[in-house]
PDB file of N, CA and C in Angstrom:
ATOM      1  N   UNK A   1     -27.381-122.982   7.009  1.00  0.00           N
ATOM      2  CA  UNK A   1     -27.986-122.971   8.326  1.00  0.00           C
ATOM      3  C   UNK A   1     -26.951-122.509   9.333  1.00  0.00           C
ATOM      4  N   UNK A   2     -27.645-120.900   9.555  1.00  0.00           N
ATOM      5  CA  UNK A   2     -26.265-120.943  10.706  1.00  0.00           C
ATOM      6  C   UNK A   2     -27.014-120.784  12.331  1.00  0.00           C
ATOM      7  N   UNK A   3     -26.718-121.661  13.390  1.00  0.00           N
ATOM      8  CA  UNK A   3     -27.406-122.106  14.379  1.00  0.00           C
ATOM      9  C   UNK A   3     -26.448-121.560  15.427  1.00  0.00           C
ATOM     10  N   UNK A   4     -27.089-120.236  16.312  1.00  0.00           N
ATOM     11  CA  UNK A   4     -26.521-120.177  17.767  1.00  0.00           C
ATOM     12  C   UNK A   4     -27.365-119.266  18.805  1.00  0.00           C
ATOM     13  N   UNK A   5     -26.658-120.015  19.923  1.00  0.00           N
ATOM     14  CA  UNK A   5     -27.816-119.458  20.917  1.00  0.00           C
ATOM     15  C   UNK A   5     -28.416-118.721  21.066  1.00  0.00           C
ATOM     16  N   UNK A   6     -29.551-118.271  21.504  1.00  0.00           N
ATOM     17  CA  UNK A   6     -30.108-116.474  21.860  1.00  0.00           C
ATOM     18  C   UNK A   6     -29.766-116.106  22.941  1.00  0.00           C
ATOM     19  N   UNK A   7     -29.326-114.890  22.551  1.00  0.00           N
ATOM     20  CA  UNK A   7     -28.892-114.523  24.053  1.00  0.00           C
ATOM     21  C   UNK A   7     -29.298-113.126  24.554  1.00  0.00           C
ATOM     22  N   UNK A   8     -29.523-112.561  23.592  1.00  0.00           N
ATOM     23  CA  UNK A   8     -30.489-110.977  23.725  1.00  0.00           C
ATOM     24  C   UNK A   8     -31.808-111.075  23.143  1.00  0.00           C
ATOM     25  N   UNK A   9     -32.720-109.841  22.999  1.00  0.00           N
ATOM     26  CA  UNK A   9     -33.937-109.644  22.079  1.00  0.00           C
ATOM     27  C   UNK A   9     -33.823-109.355  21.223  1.00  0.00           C
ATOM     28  N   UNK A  10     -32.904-108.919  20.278  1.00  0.00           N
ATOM     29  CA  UNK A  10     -32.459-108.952  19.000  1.00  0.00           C
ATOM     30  C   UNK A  10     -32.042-110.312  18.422  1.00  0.00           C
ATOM     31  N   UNK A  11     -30.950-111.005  19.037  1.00  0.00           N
ATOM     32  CA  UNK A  11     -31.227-112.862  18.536  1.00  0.00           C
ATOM     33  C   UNK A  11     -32.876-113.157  18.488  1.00  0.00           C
ATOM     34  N   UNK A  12     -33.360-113.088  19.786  1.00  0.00           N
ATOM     35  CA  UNK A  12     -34.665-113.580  20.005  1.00  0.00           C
ATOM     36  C   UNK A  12     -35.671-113.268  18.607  1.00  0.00           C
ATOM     37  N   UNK A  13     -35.629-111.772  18.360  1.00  0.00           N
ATOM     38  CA  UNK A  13     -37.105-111.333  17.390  1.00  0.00           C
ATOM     39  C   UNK A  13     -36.083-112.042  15.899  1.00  0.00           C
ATOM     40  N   UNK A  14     -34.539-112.012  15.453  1.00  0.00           N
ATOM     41  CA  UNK A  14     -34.031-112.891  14.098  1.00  0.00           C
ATOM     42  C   UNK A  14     -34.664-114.168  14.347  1.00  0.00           C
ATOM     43  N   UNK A  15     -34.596-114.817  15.692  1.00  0.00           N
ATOM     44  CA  UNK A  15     -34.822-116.777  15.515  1.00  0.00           C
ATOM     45  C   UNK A  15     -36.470-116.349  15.353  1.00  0.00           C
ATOM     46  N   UNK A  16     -36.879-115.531  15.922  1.00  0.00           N
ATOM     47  CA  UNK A  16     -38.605-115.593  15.296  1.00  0.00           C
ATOM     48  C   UNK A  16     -39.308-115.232  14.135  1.00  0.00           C
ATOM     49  N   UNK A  17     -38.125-114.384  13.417  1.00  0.00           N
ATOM     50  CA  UNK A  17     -38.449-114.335  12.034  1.00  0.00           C
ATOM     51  C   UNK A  17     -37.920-115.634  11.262  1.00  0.00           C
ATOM     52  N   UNK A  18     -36.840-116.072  11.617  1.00  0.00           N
ATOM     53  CA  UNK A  18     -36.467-117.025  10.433  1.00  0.00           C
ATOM     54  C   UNK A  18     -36.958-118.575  11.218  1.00  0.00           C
ATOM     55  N   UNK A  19     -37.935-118.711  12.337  1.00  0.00           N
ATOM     56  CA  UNK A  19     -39.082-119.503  12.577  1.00  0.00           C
ATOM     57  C   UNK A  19     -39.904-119.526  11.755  1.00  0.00           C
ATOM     58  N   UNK A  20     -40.708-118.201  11.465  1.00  0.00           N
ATOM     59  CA  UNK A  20     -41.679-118.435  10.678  1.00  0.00           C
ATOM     60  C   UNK A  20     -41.172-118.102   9.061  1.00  0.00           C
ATOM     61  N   UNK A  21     -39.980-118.367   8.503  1.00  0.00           N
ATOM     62  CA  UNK A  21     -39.877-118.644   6.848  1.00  0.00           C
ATOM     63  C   UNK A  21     -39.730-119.825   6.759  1.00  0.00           C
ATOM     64  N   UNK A  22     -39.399-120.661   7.654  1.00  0.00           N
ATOM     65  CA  UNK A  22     -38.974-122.142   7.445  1.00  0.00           C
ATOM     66  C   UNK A  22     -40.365-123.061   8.077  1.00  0.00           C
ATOM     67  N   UNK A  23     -41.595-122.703   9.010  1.00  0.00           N
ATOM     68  CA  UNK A  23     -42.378-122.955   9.687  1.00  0.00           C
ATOM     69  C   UNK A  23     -43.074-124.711   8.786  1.00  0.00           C
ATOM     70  N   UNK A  24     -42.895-124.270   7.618  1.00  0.00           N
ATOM     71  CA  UNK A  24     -43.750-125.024   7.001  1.00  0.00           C
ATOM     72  C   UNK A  24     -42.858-126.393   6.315  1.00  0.00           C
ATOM     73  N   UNK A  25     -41.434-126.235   6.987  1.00  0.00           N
ATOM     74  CA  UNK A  25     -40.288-127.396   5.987  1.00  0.00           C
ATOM     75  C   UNK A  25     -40.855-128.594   6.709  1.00  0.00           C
ATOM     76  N   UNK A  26     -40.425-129.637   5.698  1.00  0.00           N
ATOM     77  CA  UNK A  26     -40.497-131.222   5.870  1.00  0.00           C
ATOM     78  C   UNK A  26     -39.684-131.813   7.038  1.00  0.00           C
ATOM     79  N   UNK A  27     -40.233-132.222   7.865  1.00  0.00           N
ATOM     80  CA  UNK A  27     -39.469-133.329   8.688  1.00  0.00           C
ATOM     81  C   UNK A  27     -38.785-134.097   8.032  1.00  0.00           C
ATOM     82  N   UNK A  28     -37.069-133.736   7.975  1.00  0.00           N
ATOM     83  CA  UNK A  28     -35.789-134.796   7.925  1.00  0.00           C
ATOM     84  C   UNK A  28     -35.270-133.994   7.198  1.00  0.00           C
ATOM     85  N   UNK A  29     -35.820-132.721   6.391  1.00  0.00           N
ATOM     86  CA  UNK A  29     -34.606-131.856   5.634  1.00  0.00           C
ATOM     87  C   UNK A  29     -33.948-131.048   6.169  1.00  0.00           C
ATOM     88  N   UNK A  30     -33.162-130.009   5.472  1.00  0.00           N
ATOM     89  CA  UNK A  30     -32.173-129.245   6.093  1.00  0.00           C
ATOM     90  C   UNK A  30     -33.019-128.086   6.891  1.00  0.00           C
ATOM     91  N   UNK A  31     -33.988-127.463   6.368  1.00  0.00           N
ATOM     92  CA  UNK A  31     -34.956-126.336   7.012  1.00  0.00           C
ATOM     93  C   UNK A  31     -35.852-126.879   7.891  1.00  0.00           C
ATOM     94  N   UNK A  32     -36.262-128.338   7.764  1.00  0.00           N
ATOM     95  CA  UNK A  32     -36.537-129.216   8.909  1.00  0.00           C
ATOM     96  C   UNK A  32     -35.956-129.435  10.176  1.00  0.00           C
ATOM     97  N   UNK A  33     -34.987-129.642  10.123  1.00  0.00           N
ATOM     98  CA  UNK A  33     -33.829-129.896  11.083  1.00  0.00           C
ATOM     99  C   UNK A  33     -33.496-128.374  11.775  1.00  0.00           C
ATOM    100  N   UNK A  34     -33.334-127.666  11.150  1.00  0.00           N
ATOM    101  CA  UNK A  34     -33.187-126.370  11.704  1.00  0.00           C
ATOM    102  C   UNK A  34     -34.091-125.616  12.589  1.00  0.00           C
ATOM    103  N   UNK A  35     -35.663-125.947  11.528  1.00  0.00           N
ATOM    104  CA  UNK A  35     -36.341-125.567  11.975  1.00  0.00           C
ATOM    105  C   UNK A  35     -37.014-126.431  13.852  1.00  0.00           C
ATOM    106  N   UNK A  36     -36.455-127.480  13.983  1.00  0.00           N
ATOM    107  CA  UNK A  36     -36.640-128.153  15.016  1.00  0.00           C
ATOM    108  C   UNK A  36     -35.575-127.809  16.243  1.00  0.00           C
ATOM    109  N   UNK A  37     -34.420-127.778  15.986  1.00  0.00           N
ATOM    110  CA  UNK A  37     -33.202-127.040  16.572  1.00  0.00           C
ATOM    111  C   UNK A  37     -34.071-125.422  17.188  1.00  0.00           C
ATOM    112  N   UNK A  38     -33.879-124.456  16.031  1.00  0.00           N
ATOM    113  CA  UNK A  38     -34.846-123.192  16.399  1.00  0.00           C
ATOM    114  C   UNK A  38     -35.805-123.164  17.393  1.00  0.00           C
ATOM    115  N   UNK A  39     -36.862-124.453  17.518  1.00  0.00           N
ATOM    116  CA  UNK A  39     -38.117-124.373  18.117  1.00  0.00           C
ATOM    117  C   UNK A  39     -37.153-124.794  19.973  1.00  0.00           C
ATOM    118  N   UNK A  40     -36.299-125.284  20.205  1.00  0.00           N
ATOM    119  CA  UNK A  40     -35.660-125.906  20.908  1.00  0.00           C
ATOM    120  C   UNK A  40     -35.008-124.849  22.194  1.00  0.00           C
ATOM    121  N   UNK A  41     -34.148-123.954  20.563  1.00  0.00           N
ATOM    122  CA  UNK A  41     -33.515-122.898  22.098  1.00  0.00           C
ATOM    123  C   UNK A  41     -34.631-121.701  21.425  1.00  0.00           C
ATOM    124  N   UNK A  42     -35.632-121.437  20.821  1.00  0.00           N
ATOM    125  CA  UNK A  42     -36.433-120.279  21.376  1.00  0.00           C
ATOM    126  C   UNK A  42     -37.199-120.292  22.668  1.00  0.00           C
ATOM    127  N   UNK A  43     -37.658-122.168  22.868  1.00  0.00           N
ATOM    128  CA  UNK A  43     -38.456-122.063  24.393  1.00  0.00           C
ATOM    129  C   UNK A  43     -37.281-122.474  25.163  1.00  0.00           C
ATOM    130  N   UNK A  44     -36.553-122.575  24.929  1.00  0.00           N
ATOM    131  CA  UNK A  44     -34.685-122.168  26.262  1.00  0.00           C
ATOM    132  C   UNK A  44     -35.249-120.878  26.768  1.00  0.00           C
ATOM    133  N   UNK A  45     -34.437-119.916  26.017  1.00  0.00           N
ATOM    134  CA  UNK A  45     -35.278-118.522  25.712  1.00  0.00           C
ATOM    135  C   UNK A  45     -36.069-118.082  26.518  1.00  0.00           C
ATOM    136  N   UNK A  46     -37.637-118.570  25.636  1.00  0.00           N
ATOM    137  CA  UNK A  46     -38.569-117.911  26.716  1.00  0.00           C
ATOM    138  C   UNK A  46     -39.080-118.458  27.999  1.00  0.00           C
ATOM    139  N   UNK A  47     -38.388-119.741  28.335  1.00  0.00           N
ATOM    140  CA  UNK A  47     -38.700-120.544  29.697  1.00  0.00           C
ATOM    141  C   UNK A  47     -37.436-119.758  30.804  1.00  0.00           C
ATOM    142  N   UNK A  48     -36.776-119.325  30.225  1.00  0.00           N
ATOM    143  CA  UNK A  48     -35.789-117.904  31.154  1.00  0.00           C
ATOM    144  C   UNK A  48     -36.453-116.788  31.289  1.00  0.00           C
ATOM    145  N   UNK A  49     -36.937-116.346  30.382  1.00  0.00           N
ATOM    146  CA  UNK A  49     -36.730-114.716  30.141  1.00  0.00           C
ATOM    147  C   UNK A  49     -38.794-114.423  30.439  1.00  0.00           C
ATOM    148  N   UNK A  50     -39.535-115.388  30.126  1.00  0.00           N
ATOM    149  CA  UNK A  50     -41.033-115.286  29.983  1.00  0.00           C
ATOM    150  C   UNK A  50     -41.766-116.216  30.373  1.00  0.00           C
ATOM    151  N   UNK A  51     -41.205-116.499  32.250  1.00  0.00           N
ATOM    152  CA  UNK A  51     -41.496-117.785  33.000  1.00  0.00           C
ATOM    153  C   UNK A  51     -43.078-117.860  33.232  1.00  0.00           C
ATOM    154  N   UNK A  52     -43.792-118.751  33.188  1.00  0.00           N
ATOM    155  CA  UNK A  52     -45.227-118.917  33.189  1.00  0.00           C
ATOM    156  C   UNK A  52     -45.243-119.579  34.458  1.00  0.00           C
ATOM    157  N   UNK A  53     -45.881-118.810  35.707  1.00  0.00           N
ATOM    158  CA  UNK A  53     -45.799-119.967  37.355  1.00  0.00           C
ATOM    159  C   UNK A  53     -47.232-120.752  37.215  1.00  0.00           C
ATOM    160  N   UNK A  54     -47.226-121.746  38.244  1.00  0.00           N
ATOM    161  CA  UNK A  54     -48.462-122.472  38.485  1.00  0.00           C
ATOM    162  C   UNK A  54     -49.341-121.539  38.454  1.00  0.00           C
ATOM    163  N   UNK A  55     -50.662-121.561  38.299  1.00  0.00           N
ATOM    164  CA  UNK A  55     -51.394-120.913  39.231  1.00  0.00           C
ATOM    165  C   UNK A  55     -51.716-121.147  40.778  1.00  0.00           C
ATOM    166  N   UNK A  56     -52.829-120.277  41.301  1.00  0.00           N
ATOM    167  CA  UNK A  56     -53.044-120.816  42.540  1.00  0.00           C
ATOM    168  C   UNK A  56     -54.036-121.357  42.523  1.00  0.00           C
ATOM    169  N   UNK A  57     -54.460-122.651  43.221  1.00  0.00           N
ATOM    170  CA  UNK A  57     -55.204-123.731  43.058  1.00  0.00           C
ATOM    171  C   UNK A  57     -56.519-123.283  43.121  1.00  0.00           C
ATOM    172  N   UNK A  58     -56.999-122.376  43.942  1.00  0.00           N
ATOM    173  CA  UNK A  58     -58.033-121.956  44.273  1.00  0.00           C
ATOM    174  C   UNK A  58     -58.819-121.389  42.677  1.00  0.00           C
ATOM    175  N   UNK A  59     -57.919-120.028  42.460  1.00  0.00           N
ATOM    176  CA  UNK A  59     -57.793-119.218  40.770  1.00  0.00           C
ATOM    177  C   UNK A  59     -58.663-120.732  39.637  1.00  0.00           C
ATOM    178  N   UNK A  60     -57.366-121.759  39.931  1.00  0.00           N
ATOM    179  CA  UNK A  60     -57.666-122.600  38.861  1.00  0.00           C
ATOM    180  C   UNK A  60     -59.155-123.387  38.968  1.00  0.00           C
ATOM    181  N   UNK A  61     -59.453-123.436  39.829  1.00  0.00           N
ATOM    182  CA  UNK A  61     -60.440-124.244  40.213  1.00  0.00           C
ATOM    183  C   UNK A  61     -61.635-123.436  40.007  1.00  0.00           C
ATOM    184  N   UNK A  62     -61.567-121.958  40.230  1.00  0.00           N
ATOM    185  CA  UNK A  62     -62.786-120.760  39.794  1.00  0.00           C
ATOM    186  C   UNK A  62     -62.333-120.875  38.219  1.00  0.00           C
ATOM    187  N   UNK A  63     -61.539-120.465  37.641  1.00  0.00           N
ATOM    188  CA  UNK A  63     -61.269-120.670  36.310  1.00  0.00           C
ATOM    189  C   UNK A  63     -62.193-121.662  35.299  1.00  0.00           C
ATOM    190  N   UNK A  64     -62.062-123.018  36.113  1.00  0.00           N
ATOM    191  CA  UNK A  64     -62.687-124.165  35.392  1.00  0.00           C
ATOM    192  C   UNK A  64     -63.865-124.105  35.563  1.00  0.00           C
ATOM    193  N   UNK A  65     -64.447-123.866  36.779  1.00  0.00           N
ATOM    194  CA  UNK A  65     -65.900-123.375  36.878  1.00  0.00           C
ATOM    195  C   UNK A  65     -66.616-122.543  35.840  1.00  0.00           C
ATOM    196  N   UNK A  66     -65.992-121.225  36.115  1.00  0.00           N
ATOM    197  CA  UNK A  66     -66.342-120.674  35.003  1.00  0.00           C
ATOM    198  C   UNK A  66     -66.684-120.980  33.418  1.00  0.00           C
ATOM    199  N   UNK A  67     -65.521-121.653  32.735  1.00  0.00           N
ATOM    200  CA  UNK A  67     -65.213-122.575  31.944  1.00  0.00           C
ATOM    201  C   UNK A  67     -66.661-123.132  31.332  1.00  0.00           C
ATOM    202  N   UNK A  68     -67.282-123.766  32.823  1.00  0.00           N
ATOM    203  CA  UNK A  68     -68.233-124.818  32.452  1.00  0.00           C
ATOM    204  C   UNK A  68     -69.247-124.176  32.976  1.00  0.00           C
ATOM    205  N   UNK A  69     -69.560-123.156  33.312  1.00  0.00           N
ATOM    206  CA  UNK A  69     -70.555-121.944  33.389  1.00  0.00           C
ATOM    207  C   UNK A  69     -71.214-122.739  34.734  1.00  0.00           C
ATOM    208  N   UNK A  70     -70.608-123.147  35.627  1.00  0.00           N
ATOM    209  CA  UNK A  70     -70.521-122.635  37.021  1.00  0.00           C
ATOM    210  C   UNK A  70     -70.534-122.034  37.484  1.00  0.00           C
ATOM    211  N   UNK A  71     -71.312-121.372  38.835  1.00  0.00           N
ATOM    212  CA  UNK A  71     -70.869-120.424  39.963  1.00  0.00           C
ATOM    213  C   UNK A  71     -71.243-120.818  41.012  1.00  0.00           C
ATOM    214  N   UNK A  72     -70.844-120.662  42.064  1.00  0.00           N
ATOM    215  CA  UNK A  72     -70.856-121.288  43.682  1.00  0.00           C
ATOM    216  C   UNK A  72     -72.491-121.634  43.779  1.00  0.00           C
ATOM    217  N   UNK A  73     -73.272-120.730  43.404  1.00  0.00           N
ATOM    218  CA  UNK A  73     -75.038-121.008  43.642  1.00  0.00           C
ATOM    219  C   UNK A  73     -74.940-122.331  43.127  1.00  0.00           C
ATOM    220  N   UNK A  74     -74.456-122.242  41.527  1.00  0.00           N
ATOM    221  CA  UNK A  74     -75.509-123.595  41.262  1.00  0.00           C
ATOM    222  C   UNK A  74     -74.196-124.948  41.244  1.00  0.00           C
ATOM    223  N   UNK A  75     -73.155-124.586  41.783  1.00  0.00           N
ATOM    224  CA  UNK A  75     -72.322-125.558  41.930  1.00  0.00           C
ATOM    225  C   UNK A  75     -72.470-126.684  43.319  1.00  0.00           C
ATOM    226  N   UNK A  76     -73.436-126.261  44.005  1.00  0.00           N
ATOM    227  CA  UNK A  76     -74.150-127.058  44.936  1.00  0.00           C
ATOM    228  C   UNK A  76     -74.788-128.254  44.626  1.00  0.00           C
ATOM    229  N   UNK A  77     -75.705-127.978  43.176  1.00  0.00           N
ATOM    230  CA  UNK A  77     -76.454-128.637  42.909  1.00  0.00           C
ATOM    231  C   UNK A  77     -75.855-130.393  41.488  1.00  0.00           C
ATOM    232  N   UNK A  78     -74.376-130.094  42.004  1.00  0.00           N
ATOM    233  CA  UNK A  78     -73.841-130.778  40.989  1.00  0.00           C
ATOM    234  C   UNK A  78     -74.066-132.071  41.482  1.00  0.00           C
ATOM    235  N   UNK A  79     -74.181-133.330  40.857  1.00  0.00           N
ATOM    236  CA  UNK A  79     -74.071-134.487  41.412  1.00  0.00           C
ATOM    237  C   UNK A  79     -73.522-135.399  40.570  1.00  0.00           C
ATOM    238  N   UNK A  80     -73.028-136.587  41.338  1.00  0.00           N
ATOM    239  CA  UNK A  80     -71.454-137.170  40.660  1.00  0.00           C
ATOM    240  C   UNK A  80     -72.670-138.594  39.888  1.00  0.00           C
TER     241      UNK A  80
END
């Protein structure tokens, strides 16, 4: 197991290949352990490099509507 940071997209796409050969090891073994380490600094990684923002409240709130096959007409008629 050799374990170090990512620091380019070439580390990045190796820790995502050798993510998914080990994907399936046992919790507490050696490809276990690694494989938990791996999962650790790949979202380091992509919480830098492939930041996801809030949305805007409004977005989210049409979003969920939608969702639940809402639209402003018949979202009038909702009752609690």
């Amino acid at each position: 197991m050799t374990i170090k940071p990512i620091k380019t997209k070439k580390d990045y796409q190796n820790a995502l290949e050798r993510l998914e050969l080990i994907f399936d090891s046992k919790k507490g073994s050696a490809n276990g352990d690694e494989l938990e380490i791996l999962g650790i600094l790949l979202e380091k990684y992509e919480d830098e490099h492939f930041p996801i923002g809030f949305p805007d409240s409004m977005e989210a709130i049409k979003f969920r509507m939608e969702q639940m096959g809402y639209n402003q007409c018949n979202s009038k008629n909702i009752t609690n």
